[in-house]
N, C-alpha and C. Protein backbone atom coordinates (compact mmCIF):
# COMPACT_ATOMS: atom_id res chain seq x y z
N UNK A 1 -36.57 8.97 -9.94
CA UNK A 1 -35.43 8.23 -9.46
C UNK A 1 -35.54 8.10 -7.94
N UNK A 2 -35.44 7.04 -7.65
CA UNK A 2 -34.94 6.71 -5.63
C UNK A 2 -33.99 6.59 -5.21
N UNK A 3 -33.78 6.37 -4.27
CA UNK A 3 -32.44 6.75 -3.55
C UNK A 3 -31.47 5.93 -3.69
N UNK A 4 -32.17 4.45 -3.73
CA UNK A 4 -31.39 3.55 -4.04
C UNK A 4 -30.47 3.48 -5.89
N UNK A 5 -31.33 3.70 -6.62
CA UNK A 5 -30.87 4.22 -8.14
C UNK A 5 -29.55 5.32 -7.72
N UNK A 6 -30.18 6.35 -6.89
CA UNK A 6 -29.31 7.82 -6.88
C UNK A 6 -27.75 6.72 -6.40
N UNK A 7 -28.02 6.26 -5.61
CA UNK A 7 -26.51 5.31 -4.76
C UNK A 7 -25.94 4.43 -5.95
N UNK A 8 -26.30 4.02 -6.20
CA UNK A 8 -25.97 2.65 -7.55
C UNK A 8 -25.38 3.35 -8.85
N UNK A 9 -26.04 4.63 -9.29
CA UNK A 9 -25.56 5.53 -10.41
C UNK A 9 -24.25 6.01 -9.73
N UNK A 10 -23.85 6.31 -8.77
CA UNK A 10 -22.58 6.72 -7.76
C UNK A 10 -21.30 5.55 -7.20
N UNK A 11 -21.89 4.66 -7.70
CA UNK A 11 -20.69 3.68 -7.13
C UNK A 11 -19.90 2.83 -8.34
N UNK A 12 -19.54 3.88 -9.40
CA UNK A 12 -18.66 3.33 -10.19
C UNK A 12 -18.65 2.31 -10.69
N UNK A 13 -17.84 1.65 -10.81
CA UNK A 13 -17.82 -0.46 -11.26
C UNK A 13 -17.93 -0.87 -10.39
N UNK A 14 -18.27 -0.50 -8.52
CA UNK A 14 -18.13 -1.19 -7.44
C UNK A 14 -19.51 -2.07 -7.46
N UNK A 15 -19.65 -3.28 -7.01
CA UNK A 15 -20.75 -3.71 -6.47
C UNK A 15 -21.07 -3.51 -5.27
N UNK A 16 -21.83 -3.86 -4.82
CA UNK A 16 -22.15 -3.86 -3.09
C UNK A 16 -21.55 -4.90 -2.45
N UNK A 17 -20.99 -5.79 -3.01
CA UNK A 17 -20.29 -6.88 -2.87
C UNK A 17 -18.58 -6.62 -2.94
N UNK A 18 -18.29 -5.50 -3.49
CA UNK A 18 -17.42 -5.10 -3.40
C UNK A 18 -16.40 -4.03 -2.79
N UNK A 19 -17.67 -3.73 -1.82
CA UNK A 19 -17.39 -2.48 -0.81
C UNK A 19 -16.12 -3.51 0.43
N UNK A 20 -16.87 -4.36 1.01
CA UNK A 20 -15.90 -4.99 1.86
C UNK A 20 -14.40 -5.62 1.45
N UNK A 21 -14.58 -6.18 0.42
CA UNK A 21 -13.37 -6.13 -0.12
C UNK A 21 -12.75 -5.06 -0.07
N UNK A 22 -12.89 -3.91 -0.62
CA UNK A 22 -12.40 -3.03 -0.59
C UNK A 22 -11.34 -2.25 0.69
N UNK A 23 -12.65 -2.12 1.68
CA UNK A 23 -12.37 -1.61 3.18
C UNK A 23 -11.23 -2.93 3.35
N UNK A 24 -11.32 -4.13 2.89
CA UNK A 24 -9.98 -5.31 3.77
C UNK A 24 -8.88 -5.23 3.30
N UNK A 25 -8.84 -4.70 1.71
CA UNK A 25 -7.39 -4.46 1.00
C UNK A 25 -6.43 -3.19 2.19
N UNK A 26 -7.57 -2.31 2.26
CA UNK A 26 -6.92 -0.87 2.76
C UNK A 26 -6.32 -0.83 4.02
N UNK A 27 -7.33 -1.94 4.77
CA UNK A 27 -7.27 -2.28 6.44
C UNK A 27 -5.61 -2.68 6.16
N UNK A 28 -5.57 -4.15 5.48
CA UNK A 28 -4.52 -4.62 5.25
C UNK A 28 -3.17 -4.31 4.81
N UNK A 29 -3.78 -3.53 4.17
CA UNK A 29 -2.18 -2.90 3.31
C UNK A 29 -1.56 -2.09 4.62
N UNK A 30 -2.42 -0.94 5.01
CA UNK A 30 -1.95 -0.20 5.99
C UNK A 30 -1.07 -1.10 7.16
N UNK A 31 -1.81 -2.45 7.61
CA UNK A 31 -1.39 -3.27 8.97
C UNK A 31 0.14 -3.76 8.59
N UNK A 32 -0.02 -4.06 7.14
CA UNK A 32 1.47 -4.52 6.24
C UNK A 32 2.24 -3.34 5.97
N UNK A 33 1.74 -1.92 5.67
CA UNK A 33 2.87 -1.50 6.10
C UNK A 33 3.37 -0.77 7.23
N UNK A 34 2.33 -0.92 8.24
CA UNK A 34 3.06 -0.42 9.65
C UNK A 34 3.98 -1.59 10.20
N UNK A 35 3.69 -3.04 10.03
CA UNK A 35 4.74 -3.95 10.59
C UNK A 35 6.25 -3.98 9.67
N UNK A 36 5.88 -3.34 8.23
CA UNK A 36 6.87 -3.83 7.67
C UNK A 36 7.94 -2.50 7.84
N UNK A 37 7.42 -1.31 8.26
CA UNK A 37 7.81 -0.67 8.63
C UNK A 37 8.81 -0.27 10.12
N UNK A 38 8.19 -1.02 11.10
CA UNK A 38 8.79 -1.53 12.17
C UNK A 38 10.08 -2.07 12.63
N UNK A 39 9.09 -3.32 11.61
CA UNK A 39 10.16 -4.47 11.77
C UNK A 39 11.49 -4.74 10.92
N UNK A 40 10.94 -3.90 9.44
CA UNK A 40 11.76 -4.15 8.53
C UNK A 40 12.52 -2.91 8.31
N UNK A 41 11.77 -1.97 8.58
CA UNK A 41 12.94 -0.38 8.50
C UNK A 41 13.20 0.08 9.44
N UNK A 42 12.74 -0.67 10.57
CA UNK A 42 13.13 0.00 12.02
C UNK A 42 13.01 1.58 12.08
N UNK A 43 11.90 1.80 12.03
CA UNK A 43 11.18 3.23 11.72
C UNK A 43 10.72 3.53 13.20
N UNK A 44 10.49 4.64 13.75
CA UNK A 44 10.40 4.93 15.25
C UNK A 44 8.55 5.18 14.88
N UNK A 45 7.68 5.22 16.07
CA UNK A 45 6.25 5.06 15.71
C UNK A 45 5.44 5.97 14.69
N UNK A 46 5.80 7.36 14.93
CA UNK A 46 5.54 8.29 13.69
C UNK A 46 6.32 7.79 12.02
N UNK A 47 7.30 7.48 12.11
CA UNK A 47 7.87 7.42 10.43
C UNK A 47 6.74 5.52 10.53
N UNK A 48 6.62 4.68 11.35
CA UNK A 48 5.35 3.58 10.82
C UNK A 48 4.31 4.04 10.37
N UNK A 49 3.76 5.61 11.32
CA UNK A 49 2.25 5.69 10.63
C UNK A 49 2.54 6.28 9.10
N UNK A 50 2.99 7.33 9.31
CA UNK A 50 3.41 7.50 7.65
C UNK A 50 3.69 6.60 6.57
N UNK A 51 4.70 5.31 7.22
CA UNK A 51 4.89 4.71 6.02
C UNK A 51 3.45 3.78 5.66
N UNK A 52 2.79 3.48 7.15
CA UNK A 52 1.07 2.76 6.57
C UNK A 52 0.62 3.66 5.61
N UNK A 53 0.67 4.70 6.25
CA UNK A 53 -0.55 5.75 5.21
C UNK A 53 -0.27 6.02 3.93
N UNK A 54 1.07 5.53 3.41
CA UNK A 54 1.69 5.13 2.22
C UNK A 54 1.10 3.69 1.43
N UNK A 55 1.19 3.10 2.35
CA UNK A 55 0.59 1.87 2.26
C UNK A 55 -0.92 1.91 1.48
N UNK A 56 -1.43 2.77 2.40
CA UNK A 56 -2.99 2.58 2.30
C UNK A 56 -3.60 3.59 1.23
N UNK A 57 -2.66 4.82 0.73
CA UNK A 57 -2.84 5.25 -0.23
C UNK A 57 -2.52 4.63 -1.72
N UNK A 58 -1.23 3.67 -1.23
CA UNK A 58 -1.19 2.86 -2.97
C UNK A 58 -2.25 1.84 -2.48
N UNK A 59 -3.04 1.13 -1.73
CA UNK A 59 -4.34 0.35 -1.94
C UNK A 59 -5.23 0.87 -2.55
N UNK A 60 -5.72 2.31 -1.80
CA UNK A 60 -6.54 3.04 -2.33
C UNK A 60 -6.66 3.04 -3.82
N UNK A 61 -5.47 3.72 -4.39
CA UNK A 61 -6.04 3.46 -5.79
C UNK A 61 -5.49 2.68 -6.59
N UNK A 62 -5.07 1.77 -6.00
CA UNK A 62 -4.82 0.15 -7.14
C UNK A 62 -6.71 0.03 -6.84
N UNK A 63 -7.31 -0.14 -5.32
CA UNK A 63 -8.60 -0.94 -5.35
C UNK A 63 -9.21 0.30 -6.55
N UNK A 64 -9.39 1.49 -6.62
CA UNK A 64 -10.26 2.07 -6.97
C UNK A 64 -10.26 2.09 -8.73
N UNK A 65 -9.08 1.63 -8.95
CA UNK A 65 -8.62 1.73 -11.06
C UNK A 65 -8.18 0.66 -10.85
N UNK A 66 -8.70 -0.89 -10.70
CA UNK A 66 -7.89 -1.75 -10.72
C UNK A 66 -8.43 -2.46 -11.95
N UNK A 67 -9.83 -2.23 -11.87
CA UNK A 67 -10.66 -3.12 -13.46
C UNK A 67 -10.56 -1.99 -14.81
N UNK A 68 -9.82 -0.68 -14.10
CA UNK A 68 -9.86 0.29 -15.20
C UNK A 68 -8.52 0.33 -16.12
N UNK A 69 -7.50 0.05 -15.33
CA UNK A 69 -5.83 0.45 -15.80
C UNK A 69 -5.16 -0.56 -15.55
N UNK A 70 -3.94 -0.81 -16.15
CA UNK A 70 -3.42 -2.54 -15.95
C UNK A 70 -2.53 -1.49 -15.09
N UNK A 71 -2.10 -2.64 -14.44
CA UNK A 71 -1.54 -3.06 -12.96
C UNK A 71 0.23 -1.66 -13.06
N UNK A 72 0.86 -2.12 -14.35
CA UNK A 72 2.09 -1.76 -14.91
C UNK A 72 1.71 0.01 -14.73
N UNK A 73 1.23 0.74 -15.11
CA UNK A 73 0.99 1.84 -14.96
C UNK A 73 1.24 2.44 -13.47
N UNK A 74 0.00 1.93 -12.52
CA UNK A 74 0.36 1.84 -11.22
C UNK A 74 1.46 1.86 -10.93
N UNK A 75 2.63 0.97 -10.76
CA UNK A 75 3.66 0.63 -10.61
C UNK A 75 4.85 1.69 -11.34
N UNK A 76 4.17 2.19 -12.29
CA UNK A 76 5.19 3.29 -12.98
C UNK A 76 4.82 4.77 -12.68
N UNK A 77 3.44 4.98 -12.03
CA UNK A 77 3.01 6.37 -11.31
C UNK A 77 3.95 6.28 -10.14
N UNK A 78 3.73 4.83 -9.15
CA UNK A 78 4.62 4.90 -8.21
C UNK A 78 6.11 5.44 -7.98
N UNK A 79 6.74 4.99 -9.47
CA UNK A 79 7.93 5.09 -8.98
C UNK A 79 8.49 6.14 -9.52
N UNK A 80 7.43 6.92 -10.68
CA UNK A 80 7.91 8.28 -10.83
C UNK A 80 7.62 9.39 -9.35
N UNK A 81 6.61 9.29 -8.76
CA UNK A 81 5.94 9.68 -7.63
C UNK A 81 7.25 9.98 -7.01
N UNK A 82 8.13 8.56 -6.22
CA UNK A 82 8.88 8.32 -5.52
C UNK A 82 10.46 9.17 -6.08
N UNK A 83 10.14 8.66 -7.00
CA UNK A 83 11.45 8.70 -8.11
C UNK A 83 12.39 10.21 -8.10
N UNK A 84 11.14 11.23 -8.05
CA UNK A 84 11.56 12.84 -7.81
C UNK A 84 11.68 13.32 -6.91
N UNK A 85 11.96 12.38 -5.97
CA UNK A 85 12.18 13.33 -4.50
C UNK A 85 14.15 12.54 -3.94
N UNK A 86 14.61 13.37 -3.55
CA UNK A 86 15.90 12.73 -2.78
C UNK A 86 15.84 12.49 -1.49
N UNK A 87 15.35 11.89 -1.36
CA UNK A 87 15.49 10.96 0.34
C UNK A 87 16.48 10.03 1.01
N UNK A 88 17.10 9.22 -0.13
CA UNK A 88 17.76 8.26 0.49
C UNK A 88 17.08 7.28 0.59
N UNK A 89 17.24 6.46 1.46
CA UNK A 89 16.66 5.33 2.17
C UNK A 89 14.61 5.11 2.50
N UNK A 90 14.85 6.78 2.78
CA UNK A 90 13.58 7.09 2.77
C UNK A 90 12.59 6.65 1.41
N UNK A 91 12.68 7.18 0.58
CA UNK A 91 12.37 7.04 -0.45
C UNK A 91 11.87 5.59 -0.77
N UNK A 92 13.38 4.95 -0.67
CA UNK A 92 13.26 3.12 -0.69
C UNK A 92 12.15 2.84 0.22
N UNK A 93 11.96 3.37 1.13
CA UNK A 93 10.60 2.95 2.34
C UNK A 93 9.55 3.18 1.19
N UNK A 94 9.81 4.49 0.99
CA UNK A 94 8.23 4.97 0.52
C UNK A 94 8.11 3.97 -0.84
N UNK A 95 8.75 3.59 -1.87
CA UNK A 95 8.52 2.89 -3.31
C UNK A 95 7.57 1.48 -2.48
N UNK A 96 8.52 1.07 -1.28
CA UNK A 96 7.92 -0.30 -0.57
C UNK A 96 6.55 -0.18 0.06
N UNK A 97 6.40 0.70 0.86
CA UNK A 97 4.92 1.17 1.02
C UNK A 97 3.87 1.08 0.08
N UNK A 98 4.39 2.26 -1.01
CA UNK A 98 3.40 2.11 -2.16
C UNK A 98 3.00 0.27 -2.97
N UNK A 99 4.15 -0.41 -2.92
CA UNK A 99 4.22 -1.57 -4.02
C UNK A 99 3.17 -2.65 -3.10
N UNK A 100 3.05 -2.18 -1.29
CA UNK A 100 2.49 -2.96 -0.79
C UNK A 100 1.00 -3.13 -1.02
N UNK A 101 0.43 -1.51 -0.43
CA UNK A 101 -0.64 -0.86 -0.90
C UNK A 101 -0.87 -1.31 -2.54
N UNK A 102 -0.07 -1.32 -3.69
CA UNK A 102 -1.03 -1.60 -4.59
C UNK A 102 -0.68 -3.05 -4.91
N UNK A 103 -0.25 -3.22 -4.31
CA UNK A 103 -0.24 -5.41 -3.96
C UNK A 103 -1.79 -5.76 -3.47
N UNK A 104 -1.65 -5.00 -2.37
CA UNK A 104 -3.27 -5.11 -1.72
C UNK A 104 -4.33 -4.80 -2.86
N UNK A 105 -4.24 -3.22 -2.84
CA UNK A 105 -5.41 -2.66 -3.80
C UNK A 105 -5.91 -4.03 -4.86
N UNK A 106 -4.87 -4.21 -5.56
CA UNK A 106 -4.98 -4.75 -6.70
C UNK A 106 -5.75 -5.96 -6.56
N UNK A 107 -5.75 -6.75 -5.50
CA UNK A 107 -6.37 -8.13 -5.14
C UNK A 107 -5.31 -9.23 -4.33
N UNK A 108 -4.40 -9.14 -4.46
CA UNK A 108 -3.19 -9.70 -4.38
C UNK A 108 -2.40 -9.88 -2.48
N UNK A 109 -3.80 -9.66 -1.86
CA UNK A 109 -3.67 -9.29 -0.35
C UNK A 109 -2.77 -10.38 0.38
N UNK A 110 -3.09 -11.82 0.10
CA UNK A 110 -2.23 -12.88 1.07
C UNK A 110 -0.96 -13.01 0.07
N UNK A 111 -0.77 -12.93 -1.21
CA UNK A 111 0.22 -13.31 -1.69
C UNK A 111 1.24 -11.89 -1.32
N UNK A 112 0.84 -10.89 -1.07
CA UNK A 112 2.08 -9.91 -0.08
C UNK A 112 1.78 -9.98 1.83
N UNK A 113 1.11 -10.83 1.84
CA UNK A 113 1.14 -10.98 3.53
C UNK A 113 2.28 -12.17 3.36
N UNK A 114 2.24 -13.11 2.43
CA UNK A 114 2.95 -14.37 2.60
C UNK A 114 4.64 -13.67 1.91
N UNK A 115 4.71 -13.20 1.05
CA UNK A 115 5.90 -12.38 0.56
C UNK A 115 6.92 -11.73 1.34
N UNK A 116 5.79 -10.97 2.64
CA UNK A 116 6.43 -9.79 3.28
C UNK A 116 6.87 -11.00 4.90
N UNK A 117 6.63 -12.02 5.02
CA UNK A 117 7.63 -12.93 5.44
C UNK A 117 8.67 -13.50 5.35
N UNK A 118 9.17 -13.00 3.77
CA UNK A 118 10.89 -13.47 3.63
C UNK A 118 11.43 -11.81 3.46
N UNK A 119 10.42 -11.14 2.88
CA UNK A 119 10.87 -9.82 2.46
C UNK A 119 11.41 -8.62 3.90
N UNK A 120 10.69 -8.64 4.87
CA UNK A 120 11.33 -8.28 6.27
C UNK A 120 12.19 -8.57 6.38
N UNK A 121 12.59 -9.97 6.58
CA UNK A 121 14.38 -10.03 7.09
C UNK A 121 15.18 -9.42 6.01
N UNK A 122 14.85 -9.55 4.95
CA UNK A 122 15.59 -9.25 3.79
C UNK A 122 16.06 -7.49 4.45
N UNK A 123 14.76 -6.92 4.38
CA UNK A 123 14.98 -5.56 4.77
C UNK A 123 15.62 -4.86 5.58
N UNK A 124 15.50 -6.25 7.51
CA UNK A 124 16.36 -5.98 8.33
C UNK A 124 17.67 -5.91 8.12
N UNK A 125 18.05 -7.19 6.77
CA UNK A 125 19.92 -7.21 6.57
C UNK A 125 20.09 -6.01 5.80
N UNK A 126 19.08 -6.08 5.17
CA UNK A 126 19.60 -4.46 3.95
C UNK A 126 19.85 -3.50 4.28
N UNK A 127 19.11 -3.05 5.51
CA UNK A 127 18.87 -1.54 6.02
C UNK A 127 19.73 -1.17 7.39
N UNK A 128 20.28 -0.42 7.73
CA UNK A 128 21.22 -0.98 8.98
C UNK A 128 20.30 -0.22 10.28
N UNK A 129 20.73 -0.78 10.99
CA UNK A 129 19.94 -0.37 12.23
C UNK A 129 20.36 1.25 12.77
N UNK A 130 18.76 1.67 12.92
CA UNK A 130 19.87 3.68 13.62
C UNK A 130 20.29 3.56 14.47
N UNK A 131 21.40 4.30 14.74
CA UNK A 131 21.86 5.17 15.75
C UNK A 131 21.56 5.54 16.78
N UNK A 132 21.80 4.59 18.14
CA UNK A 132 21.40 4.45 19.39
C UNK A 132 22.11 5.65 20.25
N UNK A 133 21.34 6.91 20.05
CA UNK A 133 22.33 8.08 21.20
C UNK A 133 21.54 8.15 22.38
């Protein structure tokens, strides 16, 4: 066996063609949810990186089980995930994070870049602005 075999037996259902895709879902999801985080939950710069890295963990594995598990599963790990913790509002961030991330993962990258343009304001009226002390 060569090295190249040893790499190819290791990369799952991915092609080599499918590595960059990959890296652009994750890039993306994360960039979607640090703005949507911002802009739309008015989150101070630490609660944005968190909520990206939310982001970029539901890309992660929508991209990585996306030809393996239908989509609905995902979406129901998520919201049990979310579902058991009491946060509040928080929480609501985190379900949105995740749904972005596996919007991305999944393939679905411009149709939640184009989404999360009505869905922000939505968020700004929903969510009230903090507490200026």
């Amino acid at each position: 066996m060569d090295l190249k075999g040893l790499v190819a037996d290791h990369m799952g259902h991915f092609s080599v063609y499918d590595i960059p895709n990959l890296l652009f879902v994750l890039l993306a999801s994360v960039v979607f949810g640090y703005l949507t985080s911002i802009w739309g939950a008015r989150s101070n710069a630490e609660g944005a990186r968190r909520a990206a890295l939310w982001a970029g963990v539901g890309a992660l594995a929508a991209g990585l089980v996306r030809s393996q598990l239908p989509l609905a599963t995902l979406v129901l790990a998520a919201a049990v995930l979310v579902g058991s913790r009491e946060e509040g509002d928080r929480g609501m961030d985190r379900i949105i994070m995740l749904l972005i991330g596996i919007g991305c993962g999944s393939g679905a990258t411009v149709i939640v870049g184009i989404a999360l343009v009505l869905f922000i304001p939505i968020m700004r009226w929903a969510l009230k602005a903090p507490d200026k002390a």
